[in-house]
C-alpha atoms as a PDB file:
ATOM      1  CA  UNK A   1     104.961  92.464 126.148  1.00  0.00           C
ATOM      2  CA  UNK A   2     104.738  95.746 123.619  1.00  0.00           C
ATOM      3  CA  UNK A   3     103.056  98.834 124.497  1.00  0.00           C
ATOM      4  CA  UNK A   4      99.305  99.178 124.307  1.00  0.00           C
ATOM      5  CA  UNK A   5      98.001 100.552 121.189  1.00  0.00           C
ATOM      6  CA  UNK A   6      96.499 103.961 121.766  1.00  0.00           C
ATOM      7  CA  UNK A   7      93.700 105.530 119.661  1.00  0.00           C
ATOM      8  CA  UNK A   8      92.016 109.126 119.616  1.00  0.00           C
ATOM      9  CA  UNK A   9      89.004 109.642 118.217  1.00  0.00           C
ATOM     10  CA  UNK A  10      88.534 113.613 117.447  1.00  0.00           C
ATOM     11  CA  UNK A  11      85.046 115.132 118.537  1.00  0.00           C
ATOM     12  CA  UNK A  12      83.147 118.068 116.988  1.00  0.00           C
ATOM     13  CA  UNK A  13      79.592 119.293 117.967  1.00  0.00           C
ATOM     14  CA  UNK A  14      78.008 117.904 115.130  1.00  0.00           C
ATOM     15  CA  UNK A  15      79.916 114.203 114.668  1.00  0.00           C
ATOM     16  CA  UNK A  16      77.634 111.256 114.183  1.00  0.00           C
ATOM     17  CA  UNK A  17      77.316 108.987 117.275  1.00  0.00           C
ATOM     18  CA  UNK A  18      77.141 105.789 116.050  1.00  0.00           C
ATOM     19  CA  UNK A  19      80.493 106.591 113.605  1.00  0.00           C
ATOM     20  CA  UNK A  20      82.352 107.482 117.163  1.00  0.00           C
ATOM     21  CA  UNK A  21      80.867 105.016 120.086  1.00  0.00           C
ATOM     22  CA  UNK A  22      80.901 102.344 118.149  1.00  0.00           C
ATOM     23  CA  UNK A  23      84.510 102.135 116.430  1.00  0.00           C
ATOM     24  CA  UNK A  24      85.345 103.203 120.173  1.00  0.00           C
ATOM     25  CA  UNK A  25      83.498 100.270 121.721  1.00  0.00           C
ATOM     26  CA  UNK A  26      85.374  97.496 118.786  1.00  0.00           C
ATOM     27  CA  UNK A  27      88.230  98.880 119.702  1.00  0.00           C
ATOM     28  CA  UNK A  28      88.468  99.357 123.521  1.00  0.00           C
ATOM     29  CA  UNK A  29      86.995  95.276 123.348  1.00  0.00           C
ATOM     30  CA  UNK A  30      89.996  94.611 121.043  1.00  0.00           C
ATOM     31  CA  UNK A  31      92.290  96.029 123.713  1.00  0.00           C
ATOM     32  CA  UNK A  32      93.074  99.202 122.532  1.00  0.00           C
ATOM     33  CA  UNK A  33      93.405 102.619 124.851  1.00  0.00           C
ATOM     34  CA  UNK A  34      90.678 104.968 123.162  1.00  0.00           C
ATOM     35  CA  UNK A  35      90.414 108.324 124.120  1.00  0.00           C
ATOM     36  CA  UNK A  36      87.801 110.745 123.180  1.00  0.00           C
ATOM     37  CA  UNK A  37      88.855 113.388 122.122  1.00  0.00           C
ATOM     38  CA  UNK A  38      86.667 116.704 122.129  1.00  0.00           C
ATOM     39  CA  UNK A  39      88.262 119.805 119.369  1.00  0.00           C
ATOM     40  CA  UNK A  40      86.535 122.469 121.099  1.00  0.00           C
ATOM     41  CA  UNK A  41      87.509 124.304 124.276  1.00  0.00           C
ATOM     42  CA  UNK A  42      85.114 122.578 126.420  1.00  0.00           C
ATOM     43  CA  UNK A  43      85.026 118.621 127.177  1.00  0.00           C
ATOM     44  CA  UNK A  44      81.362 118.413 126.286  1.00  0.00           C
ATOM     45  CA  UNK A  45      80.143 117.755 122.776  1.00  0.00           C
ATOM     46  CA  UNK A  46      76.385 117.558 121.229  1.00  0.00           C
ATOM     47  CA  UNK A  47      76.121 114.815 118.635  1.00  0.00           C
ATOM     48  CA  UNK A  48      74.341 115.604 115.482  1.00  0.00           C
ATOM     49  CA  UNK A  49      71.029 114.046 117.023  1.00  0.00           C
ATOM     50  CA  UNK A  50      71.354 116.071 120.061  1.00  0.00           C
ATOM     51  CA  UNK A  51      73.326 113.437 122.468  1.00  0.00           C
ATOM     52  CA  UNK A  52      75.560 115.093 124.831  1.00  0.00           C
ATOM     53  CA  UNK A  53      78.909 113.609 124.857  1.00  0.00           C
ATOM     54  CA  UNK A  54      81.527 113.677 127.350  1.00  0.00           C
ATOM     55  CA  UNK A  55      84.997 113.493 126.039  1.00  0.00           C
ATOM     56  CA  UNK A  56      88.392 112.308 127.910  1.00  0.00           C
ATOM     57  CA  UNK A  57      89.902 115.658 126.876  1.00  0.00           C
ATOM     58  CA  UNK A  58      90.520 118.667 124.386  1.00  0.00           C
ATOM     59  CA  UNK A  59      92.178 118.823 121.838  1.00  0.00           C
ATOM     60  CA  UNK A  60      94.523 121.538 123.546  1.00  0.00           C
ATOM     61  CA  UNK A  61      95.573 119.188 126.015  1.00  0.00           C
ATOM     62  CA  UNK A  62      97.878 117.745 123.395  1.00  0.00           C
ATOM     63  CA  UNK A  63      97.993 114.339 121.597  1.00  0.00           C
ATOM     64  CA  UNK A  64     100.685 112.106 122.857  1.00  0.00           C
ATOM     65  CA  UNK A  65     103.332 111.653 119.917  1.00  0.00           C
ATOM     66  CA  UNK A  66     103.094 107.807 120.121  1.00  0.00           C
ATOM     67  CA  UNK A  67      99.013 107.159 119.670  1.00  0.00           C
ATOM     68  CA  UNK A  68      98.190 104.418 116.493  1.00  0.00           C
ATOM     69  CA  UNK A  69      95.397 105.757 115.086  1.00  0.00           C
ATOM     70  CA  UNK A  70      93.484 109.112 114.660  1.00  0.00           C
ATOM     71  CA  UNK A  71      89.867 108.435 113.993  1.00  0.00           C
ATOM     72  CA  UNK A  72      87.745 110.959 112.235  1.00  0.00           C
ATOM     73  CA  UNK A  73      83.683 110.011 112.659  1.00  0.00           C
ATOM     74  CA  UNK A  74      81.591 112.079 110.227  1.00  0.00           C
ATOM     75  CA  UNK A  75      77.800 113.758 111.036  1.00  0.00           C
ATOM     76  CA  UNK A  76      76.381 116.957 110.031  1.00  0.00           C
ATOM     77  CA  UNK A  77      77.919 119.363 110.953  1.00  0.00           C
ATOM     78  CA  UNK A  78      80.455 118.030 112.549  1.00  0.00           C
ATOM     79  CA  UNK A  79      82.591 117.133 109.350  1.00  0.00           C
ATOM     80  CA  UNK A  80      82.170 120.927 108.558  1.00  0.00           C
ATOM     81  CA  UNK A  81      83.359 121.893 112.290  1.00  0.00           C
ATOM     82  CA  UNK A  82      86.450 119.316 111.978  1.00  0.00           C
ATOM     83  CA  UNK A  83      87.599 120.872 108.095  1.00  0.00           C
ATOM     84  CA  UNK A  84      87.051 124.385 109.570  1.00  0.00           C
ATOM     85  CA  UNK A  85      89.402 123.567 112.640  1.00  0.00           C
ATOM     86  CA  UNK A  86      92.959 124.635 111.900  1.00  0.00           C
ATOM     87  CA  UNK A  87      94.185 122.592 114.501  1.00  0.00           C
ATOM     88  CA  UNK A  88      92.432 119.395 113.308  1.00  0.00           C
ATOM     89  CA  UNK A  89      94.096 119.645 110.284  1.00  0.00           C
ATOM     90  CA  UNK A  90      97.646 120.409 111.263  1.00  0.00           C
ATOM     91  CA  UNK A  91      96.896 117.144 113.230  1.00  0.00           C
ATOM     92  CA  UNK A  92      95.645 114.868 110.541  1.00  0.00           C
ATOM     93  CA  UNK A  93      98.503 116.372 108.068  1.00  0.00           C
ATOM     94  CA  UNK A  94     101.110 115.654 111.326  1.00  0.00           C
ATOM     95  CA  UNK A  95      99.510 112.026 111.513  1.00  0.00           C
ATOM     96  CA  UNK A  96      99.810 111.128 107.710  1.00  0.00           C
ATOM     97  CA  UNK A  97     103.096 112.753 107.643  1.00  0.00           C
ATOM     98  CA  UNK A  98     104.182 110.121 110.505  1.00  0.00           C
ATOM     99  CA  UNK A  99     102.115 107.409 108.699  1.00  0.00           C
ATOM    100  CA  UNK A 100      99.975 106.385 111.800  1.00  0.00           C
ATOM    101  CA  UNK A 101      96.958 104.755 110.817  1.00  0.00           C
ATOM    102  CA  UNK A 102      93.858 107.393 110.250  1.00  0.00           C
ATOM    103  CA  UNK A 103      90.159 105.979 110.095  1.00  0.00           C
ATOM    104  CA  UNK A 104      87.541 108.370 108.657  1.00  0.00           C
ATOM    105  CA  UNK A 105      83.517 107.759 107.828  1.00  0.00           C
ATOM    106  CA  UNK A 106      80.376 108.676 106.179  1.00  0.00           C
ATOM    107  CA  UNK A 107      81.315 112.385 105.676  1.00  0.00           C
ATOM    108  CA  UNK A 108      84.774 113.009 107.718  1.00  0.00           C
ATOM    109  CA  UNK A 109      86.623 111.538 104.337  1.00  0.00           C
ATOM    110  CA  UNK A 110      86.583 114.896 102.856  1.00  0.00           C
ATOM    111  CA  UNK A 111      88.532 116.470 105.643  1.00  0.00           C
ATOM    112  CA  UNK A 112      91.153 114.115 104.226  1.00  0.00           C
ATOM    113  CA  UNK A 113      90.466 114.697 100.733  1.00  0.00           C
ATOM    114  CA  UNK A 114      89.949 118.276 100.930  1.00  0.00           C
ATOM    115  CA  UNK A 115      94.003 118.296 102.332  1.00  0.00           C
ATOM    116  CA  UNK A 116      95.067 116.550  99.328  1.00  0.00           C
ATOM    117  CA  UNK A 117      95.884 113.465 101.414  1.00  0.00           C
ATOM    118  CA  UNK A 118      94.103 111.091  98.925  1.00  0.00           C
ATOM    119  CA  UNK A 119      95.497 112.054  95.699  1.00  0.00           C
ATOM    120  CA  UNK A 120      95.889 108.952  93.632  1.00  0.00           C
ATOM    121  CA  UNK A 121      94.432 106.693  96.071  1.00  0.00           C
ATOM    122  CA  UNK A 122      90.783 104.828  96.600  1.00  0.00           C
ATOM    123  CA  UNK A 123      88.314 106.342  98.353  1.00  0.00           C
ATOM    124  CA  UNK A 124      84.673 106.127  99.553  1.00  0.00           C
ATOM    125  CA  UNK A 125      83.014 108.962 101.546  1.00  0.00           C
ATOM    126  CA  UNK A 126      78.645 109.321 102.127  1.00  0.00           C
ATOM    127  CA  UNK A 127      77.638 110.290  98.885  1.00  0.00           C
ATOM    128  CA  UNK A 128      77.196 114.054  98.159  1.00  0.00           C
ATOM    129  CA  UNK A 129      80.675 114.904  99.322  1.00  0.00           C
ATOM    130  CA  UNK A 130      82.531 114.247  96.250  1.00  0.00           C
ATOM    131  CA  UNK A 131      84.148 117.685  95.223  1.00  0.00           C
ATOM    132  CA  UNK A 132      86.771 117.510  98.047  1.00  0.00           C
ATOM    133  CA  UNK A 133      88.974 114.393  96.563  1.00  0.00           C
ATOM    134  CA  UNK A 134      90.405 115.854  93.392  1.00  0.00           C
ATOM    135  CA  UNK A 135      92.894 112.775  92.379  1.00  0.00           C
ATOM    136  CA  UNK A 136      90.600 110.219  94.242  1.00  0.00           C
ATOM    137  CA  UNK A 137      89.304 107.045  93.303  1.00  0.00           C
ATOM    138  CA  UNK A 138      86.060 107.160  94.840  1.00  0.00           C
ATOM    139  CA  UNK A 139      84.734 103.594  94.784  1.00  0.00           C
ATOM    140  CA  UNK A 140      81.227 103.603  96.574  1.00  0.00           C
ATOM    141  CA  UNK A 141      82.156 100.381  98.587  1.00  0.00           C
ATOM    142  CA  UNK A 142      81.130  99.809 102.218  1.00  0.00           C
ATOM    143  CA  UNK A 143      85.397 100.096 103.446  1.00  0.00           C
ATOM    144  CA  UNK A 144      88.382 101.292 101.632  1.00  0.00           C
ATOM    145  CA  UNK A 145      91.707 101.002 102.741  1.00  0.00           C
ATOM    146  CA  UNK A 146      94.589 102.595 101.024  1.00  0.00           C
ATOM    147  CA  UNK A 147      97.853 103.107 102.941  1.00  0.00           C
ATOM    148  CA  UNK A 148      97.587 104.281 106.610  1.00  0.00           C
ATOM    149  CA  UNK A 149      94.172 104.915 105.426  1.00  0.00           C
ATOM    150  CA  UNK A 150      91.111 103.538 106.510  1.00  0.00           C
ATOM    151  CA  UNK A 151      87.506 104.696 105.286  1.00  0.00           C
ATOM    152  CA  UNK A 152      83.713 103.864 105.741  1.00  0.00           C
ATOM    153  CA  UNK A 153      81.000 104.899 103.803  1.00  0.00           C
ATOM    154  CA  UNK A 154      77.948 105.534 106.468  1.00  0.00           C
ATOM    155  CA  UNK A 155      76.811 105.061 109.897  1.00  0.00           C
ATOM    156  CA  UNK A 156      75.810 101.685 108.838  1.00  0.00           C
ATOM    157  CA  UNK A 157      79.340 100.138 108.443  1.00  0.00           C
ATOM    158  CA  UNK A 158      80.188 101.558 111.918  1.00  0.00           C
ATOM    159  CA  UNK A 159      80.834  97.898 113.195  1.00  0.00           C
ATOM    160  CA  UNK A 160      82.687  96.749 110.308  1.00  0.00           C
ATOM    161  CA  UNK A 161      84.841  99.758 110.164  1.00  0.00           C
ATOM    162  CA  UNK A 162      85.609  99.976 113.786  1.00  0.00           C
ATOM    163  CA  UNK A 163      86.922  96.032 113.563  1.00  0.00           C
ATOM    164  CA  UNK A 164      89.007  97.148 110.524  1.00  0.00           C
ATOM    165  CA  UNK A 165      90.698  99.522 112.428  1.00  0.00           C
ATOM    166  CA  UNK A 166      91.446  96.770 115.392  1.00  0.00           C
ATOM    167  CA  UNK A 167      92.615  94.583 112.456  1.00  0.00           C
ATOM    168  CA  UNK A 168      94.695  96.676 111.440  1.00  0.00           C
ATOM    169  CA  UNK A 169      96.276  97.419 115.473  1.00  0.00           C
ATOM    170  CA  UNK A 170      96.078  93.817 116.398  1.00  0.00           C
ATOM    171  CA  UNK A 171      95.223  90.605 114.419  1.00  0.00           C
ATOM    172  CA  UNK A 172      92.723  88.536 113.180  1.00  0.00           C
ATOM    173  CA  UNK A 173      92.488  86.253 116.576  1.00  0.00           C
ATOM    174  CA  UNK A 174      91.213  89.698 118.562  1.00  0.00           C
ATOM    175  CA  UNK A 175      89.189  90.644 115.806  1.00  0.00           C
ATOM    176  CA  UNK A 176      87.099  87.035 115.495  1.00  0.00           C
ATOM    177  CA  UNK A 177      87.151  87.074 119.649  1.00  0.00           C
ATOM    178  CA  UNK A 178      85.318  90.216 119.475  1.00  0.00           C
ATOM    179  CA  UNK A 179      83.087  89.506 116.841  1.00  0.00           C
ATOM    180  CA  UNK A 180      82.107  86.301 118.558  1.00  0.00           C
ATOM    181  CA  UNK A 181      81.704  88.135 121.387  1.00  0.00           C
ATOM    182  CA  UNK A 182      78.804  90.805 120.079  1.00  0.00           C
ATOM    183  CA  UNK A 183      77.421  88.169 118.263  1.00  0.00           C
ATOM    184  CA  UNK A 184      78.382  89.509 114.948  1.00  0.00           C
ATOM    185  CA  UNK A 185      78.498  87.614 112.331  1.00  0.00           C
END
């Protein structure tokens, strides 16, 4: 039996709940280790609708070098506070550098963009945050996957793009078990 699959899913005041709890919740159904993941020095976050989250540990504890996937939610401002964080970016860079799967949505595809990490690739992002992918295709659709990348559009694909991401860990038997299992259809 391989290793489980390990996912971290980075944390700024200001991220969009639904865009982190629920990938989490597809994924930790699907099997996968998810760890939350807060970027700031304490292990408390506030969403961008006020929700205080609790995360599994700071960023400064360290990422362990053989995690899966890196998972970027978006929310105002907490896209803004994950570009403006030098060590989010040396971490996202590190990640697509290694090729490990990265998931971003709604907003958080900029932070890739706006590092150059999408040049000559598809894209989608919330609209409104176009000027950071210069050499994107931005194609407006719902998910995007290019490469070791993995995008959603809005808060409103959160279940869809979370069982992308487990697709893309696992296979198409865990993904169907957990859709059956929320009823999703």
């Amino acid at each position: 039996m391989g290793k489980n699959k390990l996912a971290y899913i980075l944390l700024a005041d200001g991220f969009e709940e639904t865009e982190a709890l629920t990938p989490s919740d597809m994924l930790k159904r699907g099997g996968i280790e998810v760890v939350l993941v807060s970027i700031g020095e304490e292990k408390e976050r506030v969403s961008s609708h006020g929700v205080t989250v609790v995360a599994d540990q700071t960023l400064a504890d360290g990422l362990s070098e053989d995690y899966d996937l890196l998972v970027l939610p978006g929310g105002m401002p907490g896209t803004t506070n994950l570009r403006n964080s030098e060590r989010v970016c040396a971490e996202v860079l590190k990640a697509a550098s290694q090729g490990k799967l990265i998931g971003a949505i709604c907003a958080a595809p900029s932070v890739l963009g706006g590092l150059g990490l999408l040049k000559g690739r598809k894209a989608t992002c919330y609209p409104g945050f176009e000027e950071y992918f210069e050499g994107a295709t931005l194609t407006g659709e719902h998910l995007v996957e290019d490469g070791n990348f993995v995008m959603g559009i809005g808060a409103g694909v959160s279940f869809l793009f979370g069982l992308k991401l487990l697709e893309r860990l696992t296979d198409g038997g865990v993904v169907d078990k957990v859709r059956k299992s929320i009823f999703l259809s």
